[in-house]
Protein backbone atom coordinates (compact mmCIF):
# COMPACT_ATOMS: atom_id res chain seq x y z
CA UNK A 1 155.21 42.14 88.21
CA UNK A 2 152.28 42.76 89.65
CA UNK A 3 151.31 46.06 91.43
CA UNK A 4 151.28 46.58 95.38
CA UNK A 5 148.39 48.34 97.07
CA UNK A 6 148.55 49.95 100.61
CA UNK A 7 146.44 47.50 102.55
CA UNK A 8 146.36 48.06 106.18
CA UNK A 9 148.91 50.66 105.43
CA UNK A 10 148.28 54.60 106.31
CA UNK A 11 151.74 55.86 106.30
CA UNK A 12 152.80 58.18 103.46
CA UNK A 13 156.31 57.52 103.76
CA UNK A 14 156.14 53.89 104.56
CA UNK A 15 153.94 53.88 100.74
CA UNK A 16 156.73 55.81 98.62
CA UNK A 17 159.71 53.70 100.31
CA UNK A 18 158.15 50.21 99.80
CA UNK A 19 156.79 51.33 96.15
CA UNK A 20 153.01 50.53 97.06
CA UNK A 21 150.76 51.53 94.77
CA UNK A 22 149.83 55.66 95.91
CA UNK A 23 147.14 57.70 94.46
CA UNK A 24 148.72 61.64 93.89
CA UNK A 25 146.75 63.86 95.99
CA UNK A 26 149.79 66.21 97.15
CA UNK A 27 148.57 69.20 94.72
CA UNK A 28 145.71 69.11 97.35
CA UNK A 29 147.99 68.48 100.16
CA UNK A 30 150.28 71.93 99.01
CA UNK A 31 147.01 73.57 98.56
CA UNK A 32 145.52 72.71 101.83
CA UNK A 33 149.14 73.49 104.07
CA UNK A 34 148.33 77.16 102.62
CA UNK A 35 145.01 77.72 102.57
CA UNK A 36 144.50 78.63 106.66
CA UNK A 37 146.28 78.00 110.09
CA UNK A 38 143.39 76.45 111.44
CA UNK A 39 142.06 73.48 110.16
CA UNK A 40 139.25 70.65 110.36
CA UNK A 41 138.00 68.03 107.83
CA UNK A 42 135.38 65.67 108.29
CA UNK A 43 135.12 62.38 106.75
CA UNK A 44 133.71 58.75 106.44
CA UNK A 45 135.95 56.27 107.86
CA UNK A 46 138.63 54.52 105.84
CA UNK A 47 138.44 57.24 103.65
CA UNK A 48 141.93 58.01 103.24
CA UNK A 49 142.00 60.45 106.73
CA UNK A 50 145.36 58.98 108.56
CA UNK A 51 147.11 59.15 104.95
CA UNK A 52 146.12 62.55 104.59
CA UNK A 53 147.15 63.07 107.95
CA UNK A 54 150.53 61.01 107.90
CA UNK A 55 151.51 63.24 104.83
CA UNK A 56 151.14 66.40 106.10
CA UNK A 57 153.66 65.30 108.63
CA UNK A 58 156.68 64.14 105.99
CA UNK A 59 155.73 67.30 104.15
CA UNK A 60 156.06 69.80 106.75
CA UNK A 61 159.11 67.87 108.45
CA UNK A 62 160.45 68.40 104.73
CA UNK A 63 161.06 65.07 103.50
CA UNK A 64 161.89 66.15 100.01
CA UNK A 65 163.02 62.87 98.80
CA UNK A 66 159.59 61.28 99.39
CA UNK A 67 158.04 63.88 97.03
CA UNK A 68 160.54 62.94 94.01
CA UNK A 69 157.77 62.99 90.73
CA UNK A 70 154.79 63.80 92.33
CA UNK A 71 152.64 66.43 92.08
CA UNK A 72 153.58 68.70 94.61
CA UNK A 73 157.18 69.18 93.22
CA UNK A 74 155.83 71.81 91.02
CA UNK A 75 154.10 73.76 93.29
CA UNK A 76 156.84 73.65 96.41
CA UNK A 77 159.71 75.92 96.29
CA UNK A 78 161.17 76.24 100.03
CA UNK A 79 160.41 72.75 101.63
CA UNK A 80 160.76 74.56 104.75
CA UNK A 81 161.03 72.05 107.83
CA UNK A 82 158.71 72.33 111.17
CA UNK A 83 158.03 69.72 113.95
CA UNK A 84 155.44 68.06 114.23
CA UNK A 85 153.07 67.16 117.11
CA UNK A 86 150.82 63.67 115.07
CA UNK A 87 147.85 62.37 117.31
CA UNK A 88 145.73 59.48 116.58
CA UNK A 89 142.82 59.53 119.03
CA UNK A 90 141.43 56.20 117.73
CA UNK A 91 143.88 55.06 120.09
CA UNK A 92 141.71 56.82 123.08
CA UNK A 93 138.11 55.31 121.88
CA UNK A 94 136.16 53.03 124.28
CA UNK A 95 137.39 54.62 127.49
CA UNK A 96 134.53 53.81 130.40
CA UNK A 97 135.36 57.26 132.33
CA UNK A 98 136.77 60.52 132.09
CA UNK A 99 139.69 59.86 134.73
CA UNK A 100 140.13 56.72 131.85
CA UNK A 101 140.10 58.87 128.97
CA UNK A 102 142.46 61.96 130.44
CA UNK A 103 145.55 58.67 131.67
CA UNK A 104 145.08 57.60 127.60
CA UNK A 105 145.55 60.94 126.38
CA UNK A 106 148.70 61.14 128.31
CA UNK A 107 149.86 58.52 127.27
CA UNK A 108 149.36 59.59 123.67
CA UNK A 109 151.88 62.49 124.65
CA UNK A 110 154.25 60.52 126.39
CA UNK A 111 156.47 59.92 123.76
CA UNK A 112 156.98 63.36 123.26
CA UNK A 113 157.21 64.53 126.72
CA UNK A 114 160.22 62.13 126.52
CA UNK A 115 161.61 63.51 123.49
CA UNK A 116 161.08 67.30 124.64
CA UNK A 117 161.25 66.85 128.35
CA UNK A 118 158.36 67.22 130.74
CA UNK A 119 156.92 70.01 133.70
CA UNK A 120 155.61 68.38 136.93
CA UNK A 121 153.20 70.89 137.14
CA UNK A 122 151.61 69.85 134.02
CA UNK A 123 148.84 67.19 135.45
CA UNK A 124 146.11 67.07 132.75
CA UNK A 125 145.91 66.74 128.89
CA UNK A 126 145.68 70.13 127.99
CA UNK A 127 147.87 71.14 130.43
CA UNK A 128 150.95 68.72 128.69
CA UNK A 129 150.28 69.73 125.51
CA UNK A 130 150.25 73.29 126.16
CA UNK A 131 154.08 72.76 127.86
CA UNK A 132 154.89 70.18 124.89
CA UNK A 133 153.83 73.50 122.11
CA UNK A 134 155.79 75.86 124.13
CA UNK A 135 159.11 73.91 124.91
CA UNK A 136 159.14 72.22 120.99
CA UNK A 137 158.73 75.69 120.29
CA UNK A 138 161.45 76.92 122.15
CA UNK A 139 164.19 74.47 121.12
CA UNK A 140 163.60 73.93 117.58
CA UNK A 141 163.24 77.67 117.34
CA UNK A 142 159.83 77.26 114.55
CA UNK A 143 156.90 77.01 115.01
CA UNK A 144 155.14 73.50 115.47
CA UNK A 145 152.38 71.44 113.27
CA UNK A 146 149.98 69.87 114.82
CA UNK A 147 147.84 66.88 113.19
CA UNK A 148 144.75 65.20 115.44
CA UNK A 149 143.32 62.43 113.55
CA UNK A 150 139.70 60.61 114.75
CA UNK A 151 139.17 63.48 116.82
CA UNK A 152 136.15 62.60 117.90
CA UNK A 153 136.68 58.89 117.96
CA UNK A 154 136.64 58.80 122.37
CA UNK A 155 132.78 60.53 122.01
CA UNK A 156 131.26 58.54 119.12
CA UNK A 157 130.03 55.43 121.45
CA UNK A 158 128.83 58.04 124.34
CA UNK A 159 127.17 60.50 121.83
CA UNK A 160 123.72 60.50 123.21
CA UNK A 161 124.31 59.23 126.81
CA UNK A 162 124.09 62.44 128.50
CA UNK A 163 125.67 60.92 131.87
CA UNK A 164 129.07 60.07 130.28
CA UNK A 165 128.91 62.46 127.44
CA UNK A 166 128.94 65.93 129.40
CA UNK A 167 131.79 64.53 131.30
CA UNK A 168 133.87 63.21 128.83
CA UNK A 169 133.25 66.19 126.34
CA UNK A 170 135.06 68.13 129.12
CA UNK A 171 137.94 66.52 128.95
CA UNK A 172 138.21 66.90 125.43
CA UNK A 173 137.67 70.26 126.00
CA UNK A 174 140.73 71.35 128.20
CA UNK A 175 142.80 68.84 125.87
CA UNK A 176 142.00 71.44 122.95
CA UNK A 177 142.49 74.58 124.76
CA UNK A 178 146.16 75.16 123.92
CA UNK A 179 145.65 75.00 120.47
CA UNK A 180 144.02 78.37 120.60
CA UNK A 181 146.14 79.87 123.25
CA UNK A 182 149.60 78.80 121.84
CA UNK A 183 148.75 80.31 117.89
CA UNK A 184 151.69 82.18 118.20
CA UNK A 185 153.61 79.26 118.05
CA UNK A 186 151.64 76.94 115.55
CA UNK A 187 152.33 76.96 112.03
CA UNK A 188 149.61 74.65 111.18
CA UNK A 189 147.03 72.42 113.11
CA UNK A 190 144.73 69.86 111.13
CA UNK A 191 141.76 67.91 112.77
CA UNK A 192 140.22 65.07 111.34
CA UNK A 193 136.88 63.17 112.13
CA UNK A 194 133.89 61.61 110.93
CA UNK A 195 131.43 63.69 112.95
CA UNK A 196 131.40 67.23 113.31
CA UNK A 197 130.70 68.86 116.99
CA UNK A 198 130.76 72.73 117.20
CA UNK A 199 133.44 74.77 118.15
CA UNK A 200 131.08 76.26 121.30
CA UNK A 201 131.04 72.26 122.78
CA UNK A 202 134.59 70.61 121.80
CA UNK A 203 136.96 73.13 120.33
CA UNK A 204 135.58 76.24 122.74
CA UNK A 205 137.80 78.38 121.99
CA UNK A 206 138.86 78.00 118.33
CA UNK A 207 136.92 80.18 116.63
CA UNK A 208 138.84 80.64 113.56
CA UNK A 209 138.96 76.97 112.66
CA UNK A 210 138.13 76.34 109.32
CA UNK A 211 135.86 73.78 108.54
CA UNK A 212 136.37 72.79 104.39
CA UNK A 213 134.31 69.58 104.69
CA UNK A 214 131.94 70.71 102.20
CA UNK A 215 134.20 73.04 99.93
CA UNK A 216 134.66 71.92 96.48
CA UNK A 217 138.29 72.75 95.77
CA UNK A 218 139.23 69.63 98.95
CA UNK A 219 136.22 67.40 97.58
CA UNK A 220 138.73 65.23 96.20
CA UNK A 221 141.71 65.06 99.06
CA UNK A 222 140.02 61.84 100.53
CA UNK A 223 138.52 58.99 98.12
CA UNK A 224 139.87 57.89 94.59
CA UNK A 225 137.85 60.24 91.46
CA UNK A 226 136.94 58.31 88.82
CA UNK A 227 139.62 59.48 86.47
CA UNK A 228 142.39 58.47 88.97
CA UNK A 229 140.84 54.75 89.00
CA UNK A 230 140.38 55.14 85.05
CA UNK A 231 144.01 56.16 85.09
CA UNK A 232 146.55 55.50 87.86
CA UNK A 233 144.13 52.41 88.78
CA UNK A 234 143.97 50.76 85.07
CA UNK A 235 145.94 47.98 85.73
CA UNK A 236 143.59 47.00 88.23
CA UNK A 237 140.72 47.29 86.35
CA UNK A 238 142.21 44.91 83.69
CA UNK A 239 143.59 42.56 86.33
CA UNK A 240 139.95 42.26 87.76
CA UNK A 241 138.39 41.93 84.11
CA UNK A 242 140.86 39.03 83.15
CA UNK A 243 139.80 37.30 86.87
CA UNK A 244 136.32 37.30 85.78
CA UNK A 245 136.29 36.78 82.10
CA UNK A 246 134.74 40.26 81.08
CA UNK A 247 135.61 43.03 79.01
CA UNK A 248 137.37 45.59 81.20
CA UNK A 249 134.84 48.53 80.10
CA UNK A 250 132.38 45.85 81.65
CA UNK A 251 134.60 45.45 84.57
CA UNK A 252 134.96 49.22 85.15
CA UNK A 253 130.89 49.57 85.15
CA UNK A 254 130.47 46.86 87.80
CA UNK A 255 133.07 48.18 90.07
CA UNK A 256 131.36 51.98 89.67
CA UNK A 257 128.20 49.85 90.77
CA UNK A 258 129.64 48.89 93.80
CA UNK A 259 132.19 51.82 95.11
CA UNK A 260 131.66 54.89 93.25
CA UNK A 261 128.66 57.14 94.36
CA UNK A 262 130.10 59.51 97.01
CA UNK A 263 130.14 63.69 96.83
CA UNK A 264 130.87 65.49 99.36
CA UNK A 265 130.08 69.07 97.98
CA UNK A 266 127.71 70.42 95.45
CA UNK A 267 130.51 70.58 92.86
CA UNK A 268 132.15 67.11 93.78
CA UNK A 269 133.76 64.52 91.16
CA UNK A 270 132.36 61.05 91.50
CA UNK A 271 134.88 59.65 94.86
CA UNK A 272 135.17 55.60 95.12
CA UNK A 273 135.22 54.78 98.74
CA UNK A 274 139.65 53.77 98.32
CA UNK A 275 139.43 51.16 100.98
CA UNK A 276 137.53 48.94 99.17
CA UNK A 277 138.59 49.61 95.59
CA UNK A 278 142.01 48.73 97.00
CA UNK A 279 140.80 45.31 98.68
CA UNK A 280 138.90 44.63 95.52
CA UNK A 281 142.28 45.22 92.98
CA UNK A 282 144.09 43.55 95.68
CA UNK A 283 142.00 40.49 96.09
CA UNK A 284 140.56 40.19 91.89
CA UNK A 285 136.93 39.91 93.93
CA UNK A 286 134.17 42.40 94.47
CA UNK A 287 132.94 42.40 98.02
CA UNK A 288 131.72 44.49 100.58
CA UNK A 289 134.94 45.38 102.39
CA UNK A 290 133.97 48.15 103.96
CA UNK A 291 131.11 46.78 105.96
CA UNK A 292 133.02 43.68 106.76
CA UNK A 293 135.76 45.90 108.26
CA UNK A 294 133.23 46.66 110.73
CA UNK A 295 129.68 48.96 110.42
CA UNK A 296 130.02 51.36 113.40
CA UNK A 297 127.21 49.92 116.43
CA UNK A 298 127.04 53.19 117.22
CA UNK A 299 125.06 54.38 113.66
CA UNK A 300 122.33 51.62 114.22
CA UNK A 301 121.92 52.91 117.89
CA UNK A 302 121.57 56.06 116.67
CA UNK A 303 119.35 55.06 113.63
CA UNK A 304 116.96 53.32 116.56
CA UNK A 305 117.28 56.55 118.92
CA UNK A 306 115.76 58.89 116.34
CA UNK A 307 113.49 56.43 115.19
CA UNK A 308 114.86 56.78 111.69
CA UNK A 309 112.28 55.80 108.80
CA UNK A 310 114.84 53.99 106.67
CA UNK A 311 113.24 54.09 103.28
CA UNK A 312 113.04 57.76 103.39
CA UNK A 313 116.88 57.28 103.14
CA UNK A 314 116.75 56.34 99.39
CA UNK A 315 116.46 59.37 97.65
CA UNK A 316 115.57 63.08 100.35
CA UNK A 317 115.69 66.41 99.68
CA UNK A 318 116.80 68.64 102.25
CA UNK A 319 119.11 71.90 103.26
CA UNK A 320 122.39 71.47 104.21
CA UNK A 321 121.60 72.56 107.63
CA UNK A 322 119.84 69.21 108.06
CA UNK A 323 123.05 66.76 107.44
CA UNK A 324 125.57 69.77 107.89
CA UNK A 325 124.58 70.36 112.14
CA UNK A 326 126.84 69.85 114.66
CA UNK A 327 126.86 66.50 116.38
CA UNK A 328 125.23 67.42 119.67
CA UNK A 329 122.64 69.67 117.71
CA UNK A 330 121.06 66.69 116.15
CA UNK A 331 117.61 66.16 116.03
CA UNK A 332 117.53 63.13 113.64
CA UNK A 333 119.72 60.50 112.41
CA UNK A 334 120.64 62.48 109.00
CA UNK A 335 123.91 64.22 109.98
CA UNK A 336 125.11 61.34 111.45
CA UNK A 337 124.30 59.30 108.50
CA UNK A 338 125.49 61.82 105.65
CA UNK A 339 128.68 62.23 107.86
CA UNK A 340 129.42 58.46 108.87
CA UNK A 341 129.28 57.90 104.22
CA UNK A 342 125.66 55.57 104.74
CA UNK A 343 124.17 58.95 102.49
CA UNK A 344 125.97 61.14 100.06
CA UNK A 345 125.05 64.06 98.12
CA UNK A 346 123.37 62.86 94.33
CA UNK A 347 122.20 66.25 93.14
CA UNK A 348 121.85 70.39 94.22
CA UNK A 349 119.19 72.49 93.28
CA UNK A 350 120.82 76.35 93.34
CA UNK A 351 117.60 77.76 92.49
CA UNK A 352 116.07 76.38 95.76
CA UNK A 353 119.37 75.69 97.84
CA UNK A 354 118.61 72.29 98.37
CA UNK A 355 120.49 69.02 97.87
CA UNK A 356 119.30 65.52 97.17
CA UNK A 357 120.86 62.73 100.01
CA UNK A 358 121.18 59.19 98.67
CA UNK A 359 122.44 55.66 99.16
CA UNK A 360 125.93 55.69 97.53
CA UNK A 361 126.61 52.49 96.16
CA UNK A 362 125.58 49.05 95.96
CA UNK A 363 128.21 47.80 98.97
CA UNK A 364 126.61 50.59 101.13
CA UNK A 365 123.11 49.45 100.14
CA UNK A 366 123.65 46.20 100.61
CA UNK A 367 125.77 46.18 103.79
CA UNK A 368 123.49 48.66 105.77
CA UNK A 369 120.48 46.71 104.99
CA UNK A 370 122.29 43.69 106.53
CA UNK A 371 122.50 45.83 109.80
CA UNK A 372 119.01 47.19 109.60
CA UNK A 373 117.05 44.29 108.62
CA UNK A 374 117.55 42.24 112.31
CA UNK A 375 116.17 46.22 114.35
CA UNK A 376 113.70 46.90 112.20
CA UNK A 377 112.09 43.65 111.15
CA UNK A 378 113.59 41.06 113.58
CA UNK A 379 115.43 38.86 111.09
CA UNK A 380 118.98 38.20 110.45
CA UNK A 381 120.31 39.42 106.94
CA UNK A 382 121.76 35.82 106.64
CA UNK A 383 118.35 34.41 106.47
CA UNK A 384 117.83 36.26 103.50
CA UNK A 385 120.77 35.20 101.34
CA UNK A 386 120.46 31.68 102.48
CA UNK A 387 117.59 30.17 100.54
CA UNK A 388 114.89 33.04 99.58
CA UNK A 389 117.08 36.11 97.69
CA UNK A 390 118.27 34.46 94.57
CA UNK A 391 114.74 32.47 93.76
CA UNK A 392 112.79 35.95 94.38
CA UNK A 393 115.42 37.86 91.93
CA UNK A 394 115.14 34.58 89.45
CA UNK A 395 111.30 35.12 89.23
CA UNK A 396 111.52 38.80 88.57
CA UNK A 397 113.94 38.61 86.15
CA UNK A 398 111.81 36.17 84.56
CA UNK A 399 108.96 38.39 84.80
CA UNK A 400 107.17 36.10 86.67
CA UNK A 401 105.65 37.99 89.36
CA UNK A 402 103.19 35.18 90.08
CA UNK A 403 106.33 32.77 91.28
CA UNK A 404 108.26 36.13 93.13
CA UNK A 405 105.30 36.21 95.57
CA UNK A 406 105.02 32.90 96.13
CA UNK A 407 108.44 32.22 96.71
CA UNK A 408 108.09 35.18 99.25
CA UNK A 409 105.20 33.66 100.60
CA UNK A 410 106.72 30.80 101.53
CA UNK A 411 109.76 32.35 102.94
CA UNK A 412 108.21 34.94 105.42
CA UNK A 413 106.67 32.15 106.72
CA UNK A 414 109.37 30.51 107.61
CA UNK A 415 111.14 33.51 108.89
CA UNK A 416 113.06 33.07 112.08
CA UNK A 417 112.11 35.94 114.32
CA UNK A 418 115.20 37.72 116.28
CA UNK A 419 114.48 37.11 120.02
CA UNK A 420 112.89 39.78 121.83
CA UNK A 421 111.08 41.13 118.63
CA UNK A 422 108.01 39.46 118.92
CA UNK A 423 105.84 41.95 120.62
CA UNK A 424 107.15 44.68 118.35
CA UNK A 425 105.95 42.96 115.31
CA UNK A 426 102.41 41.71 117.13
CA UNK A 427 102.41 45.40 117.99
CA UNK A 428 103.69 46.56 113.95
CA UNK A 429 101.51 43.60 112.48
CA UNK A 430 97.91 45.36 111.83
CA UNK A 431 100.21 48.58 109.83
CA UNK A 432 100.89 48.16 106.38
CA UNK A 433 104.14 50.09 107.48
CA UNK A 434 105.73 46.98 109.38
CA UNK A 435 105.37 45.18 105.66
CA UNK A 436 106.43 48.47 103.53
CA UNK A 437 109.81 48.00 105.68
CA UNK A 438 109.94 44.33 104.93
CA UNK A 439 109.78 44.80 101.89
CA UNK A 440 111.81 47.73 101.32
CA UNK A 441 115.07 45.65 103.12
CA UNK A 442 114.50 43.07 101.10
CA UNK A 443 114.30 44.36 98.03
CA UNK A 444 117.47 46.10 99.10
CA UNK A 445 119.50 43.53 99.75
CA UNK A 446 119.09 42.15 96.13
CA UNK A 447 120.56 45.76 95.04
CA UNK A 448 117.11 46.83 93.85
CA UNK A 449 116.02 50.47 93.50
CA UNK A 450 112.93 50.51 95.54
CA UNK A 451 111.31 53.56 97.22
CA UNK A 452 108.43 53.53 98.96
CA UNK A 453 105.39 56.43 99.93
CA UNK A 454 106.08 57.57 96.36
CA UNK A 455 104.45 60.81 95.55
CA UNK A 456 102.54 61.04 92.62
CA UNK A 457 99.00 63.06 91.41
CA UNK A 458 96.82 60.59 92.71
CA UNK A 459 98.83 60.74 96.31
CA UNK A 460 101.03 58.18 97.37
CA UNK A 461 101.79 54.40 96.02
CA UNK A 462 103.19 52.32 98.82
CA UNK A 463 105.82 50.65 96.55
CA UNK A 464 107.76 51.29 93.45
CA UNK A 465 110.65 48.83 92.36
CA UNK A 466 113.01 49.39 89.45
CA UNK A 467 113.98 45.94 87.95
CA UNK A 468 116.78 46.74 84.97
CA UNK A 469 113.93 45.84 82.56
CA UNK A 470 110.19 45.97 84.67
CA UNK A 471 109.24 48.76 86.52
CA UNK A 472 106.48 47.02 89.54
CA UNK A 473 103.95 48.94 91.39
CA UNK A 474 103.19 47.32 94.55
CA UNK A 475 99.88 48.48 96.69
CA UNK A 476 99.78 46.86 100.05
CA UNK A 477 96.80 46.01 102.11
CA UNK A 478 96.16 44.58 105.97
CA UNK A 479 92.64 45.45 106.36
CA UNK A 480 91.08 45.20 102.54
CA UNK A 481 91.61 42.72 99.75
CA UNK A 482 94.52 42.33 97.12
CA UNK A 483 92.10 42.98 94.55
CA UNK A 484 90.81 46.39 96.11
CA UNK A 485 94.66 46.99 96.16
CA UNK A 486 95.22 46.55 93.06
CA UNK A 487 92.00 48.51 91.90
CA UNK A 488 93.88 51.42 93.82
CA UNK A 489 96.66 51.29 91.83
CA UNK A 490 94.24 52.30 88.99
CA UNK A 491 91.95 54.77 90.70
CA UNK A 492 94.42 56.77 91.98
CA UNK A 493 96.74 56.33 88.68
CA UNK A 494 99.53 55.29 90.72
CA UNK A 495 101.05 54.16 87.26
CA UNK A 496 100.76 56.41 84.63
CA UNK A 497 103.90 58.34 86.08
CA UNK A 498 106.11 55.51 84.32
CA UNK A 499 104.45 55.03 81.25
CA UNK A 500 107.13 57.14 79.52
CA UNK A 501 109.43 54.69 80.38
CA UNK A 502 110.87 52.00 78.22
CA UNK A 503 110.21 49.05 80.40
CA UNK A 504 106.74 47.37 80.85
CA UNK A 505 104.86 48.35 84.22
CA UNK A 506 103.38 45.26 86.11
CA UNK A 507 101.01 46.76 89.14
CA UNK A 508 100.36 44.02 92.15
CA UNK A 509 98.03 44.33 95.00
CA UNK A 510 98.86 42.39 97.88
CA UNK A 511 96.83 41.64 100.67
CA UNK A 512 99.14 40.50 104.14
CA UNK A 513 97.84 38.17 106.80
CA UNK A 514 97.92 39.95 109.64
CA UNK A 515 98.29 37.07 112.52
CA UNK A 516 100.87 34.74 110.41
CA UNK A 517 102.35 37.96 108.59
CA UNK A 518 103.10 36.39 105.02
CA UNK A 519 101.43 38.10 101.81
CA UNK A 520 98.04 35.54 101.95
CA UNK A 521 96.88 36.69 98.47
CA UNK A 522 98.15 38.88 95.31
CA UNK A 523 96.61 40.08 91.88
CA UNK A 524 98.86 40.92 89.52
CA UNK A 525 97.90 43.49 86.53
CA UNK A 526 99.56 44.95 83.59
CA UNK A 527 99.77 48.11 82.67
């Protein structure tokens, strides 16, 4: 019989009672109910935050019975029991004002005002949840858990309007204050988000919450390591290999392609995004569920806010105060992006402190590029896949250069520009920069490793790409010929970094038409 996986399904005890397929993090869970009071974890979404949450709550209710074989049963002695105080603020997102936001938070207390009774002097969020604390307190005689998931999920589509943002922040504000006043009675209280706003703007006066988003020792609590898909995931694997006629080492490779990639400290294990492994094993089909589920708006409005160069996402070294700031203390897209899982941690240097950001994966390569490609270039990502993708990936595969930019060509010419983009790109057309971008997406959504303004001794090449067996070295040129491009490519030894490599090194020069934007001519060199 085949195996069930949790789809749509976030509840820890709801998992162990219908004998879905569960993934045994409790070790982690033990560890993290006794490593501090005070709590906060950020994420990506769908990363496994709500069942985190969901079993902290049958654990510190003491739900023994659910625990029967796992992990944790070696590690817990007491299974002491506590109330519990859950919270899912996804349920307050998309509010339109703060009077809006405060009457949904209510509501999310309401069924515990009903349970533990209610004060008619308690009018606002805070002020309710600071009565709830003390009378749970009071007649259970123990102290009381509290879990917030999505924390931040009412500010993410307000983040940088300053009008609604001040004004809503507020009210998330006075909704935390208890949590700091009432420690006397809390046993535990865990927060969980995808962004991460400072304790001076949201949680004011929490200043001993513990933030172990980046520690090593949790790396693992969200996300599936690659020995637990090797292992507790086999079947799957096998399942998936048998669907598409391939050994299941084969099978295992192509699903590390597409879901594996993502670190979230300098000492992480290699994490598969569990949403979409799970849809995958579920469905026998590799896809991009995670995008399809629905890219947050919000990213790509931040992405255009900033001004975001996009393929100097690829592969950046920076501190980790650059992707580690606090929401509000942004100054570029990066947190948000490192934080929201469209950039994960690939390497860190401890000689210089510094970590390499990257792409994760081929679904988060391919699915961002399908949002990027209509802001920055004014085409949809559709348009693309239709007719021009798999005849430009054909010709480079059969090292046929020649054909590749003729079948590109041919398609840029009969691009269908996204309305209201046409003065950007008459604006963008006389920069080389409006075509490095072109490129770049496209080459993306094929699930090539391109980077572009690639530094080497001779300065900067506008264009490497990284076929599995050609390496290509692309000059481009508005103003200037294709041939004087290509003679740059030789001048400036823009090459001779990759002839180490195994693979043959093809160098083209292309020259763009500026008024019809299409590549008008190309040489094309060996190296």
């Amino acid at each position: 019989m085949a195996r069930k996986y949790p789809i749509g399904i976030q509840t820890f005890s709801r998992i162990i009672r219908e004998g879905l397929v569960y993934v045994d993090k409790t070790d982690l869970v033990w560890q993290l109910a006794h490593y501090a009071t005070y709590i906060f974890l950020s994420r990506p979404r769908r990363f496994g935050k709500s069942l985190l949450t969901t079993t902290l709550e049958s654990y510190f209710k003491g739900e023994k019975e659910l625990f029967e074989g796992l992990k944790i049963m070696n590690l817990e002695q007491e299974w002491q029991q506590y109330p519990v105080i859950r919270l899912s603020l996804s349920m307050a997102k998309n509010q339109d004002s703060p009077d809006a936001l405060r009457d949904r938070l209510l509501l999310l207390l309401k069924p515990y005002r009903e349970e533990y009774g209610r004060d008619p002097e308690e009018k606002t969020p805070g002020g309710v949840l600071a009565g709830l604390i003390g009378r749970v307190y009071k007649k259970e005689g123990r102290q009381v858990v509290v879990l917030i998931d999505e924390y931040d999920a009412p500010l993410l589509d307000v983040l940088y309007e300053k009008e609604m943002l001040d004004p809503m922040r507020k009210v998330m504000q006075e909704f935390y204050q208890p949590l700091k006043d009432c420690e006397a009675m809390i046993r535990f209280c865990f927060i969980t988000g995808i962004t991460k706003f400072s304790q001076l703007s949201i949680f004011s006066t929490i200043n001993n919450l513990k933030n172990i988003t980046m520690l090593p020792q949790f790396s693992a609590i969200c996300g599936i390591t690659e020995h637990e898909v090797r292992t507790v995931l086999a079947e799957g694997i096998e399942s998936m290999a048998a669907e598409y006629g391939c050994p299941a080492d084969e099978m295992f490779e192509r699903i590390k392609t597409r879901y594996d990639g993502y670190h979230f400290s300098k000492e992480s294990e290699d994490i598969y995004n569990p949403y979409s492994l799970l849809n995958a094993f579920t469905d026998c089909e590799l896809a991009n569920y995670w995008f399809e589920s629905g890219t947050p708006s919000f990213l790509i409005r931040q992405m255009k806010h900033f001004r975001t160069d996009i393929t100097s996402l690829d592969r950046m070294e920076v501190s980790s105060s650059a992707f580690d700031k606090p929401t509000e203390a942004m100054t570029s897209a990066l947190p948000l992006l490192y934080q929201s899982g469209y950039l994960t941690i690939k390497d860190y240097d401890p000689e210089s402190l510094m970590f390499t950001l990257a792409i994760p994966n081929q679904e988060v390569r391919i699915g961002y590029t399908e949002g990027l490609l209509p802001t920055y270039i004014g085409i949809e990502a559709s348009d693309v896949q239709a007719g021009f993708a798999l005849k430009f990936w054909r010709a480079l595969k059969q090292h046929d250069a020649d054909l590749a930019m003729r079948e590109m060509q041919a398609y840029m010419a009969a691009i269908p520009y996204v309305e209201g983009f046409k003065k950007k790109l008459a604006e963008a057309a006389t920069a080389e920069g409006f075509y490095e971008y072109t490129l770049y997406l496209i080459f993306s959504m094929l699930n090539v490793y391109v980077r572009t303004q690639v530094k080497c001794a001779g300065g900067r090449v506008d264009m490497v790409v990284w076929m599995p067996d050609t390496i290509y070295v692309f000059e481009l040129k508005v103003n200037g010929s294709a041939q004087e491009a290509l003679q740059q490519i030789d001048e400036k030894s823009h090459a001779i970094p990759y002839q180490t490599d195994n693979r043959p090194v093809v160098k083209v020069g292309v020259k763009f038409d500026a008024e019809k934007r299409v590549p008008e001519e190309w040489v094309i060199g060996g190296y």
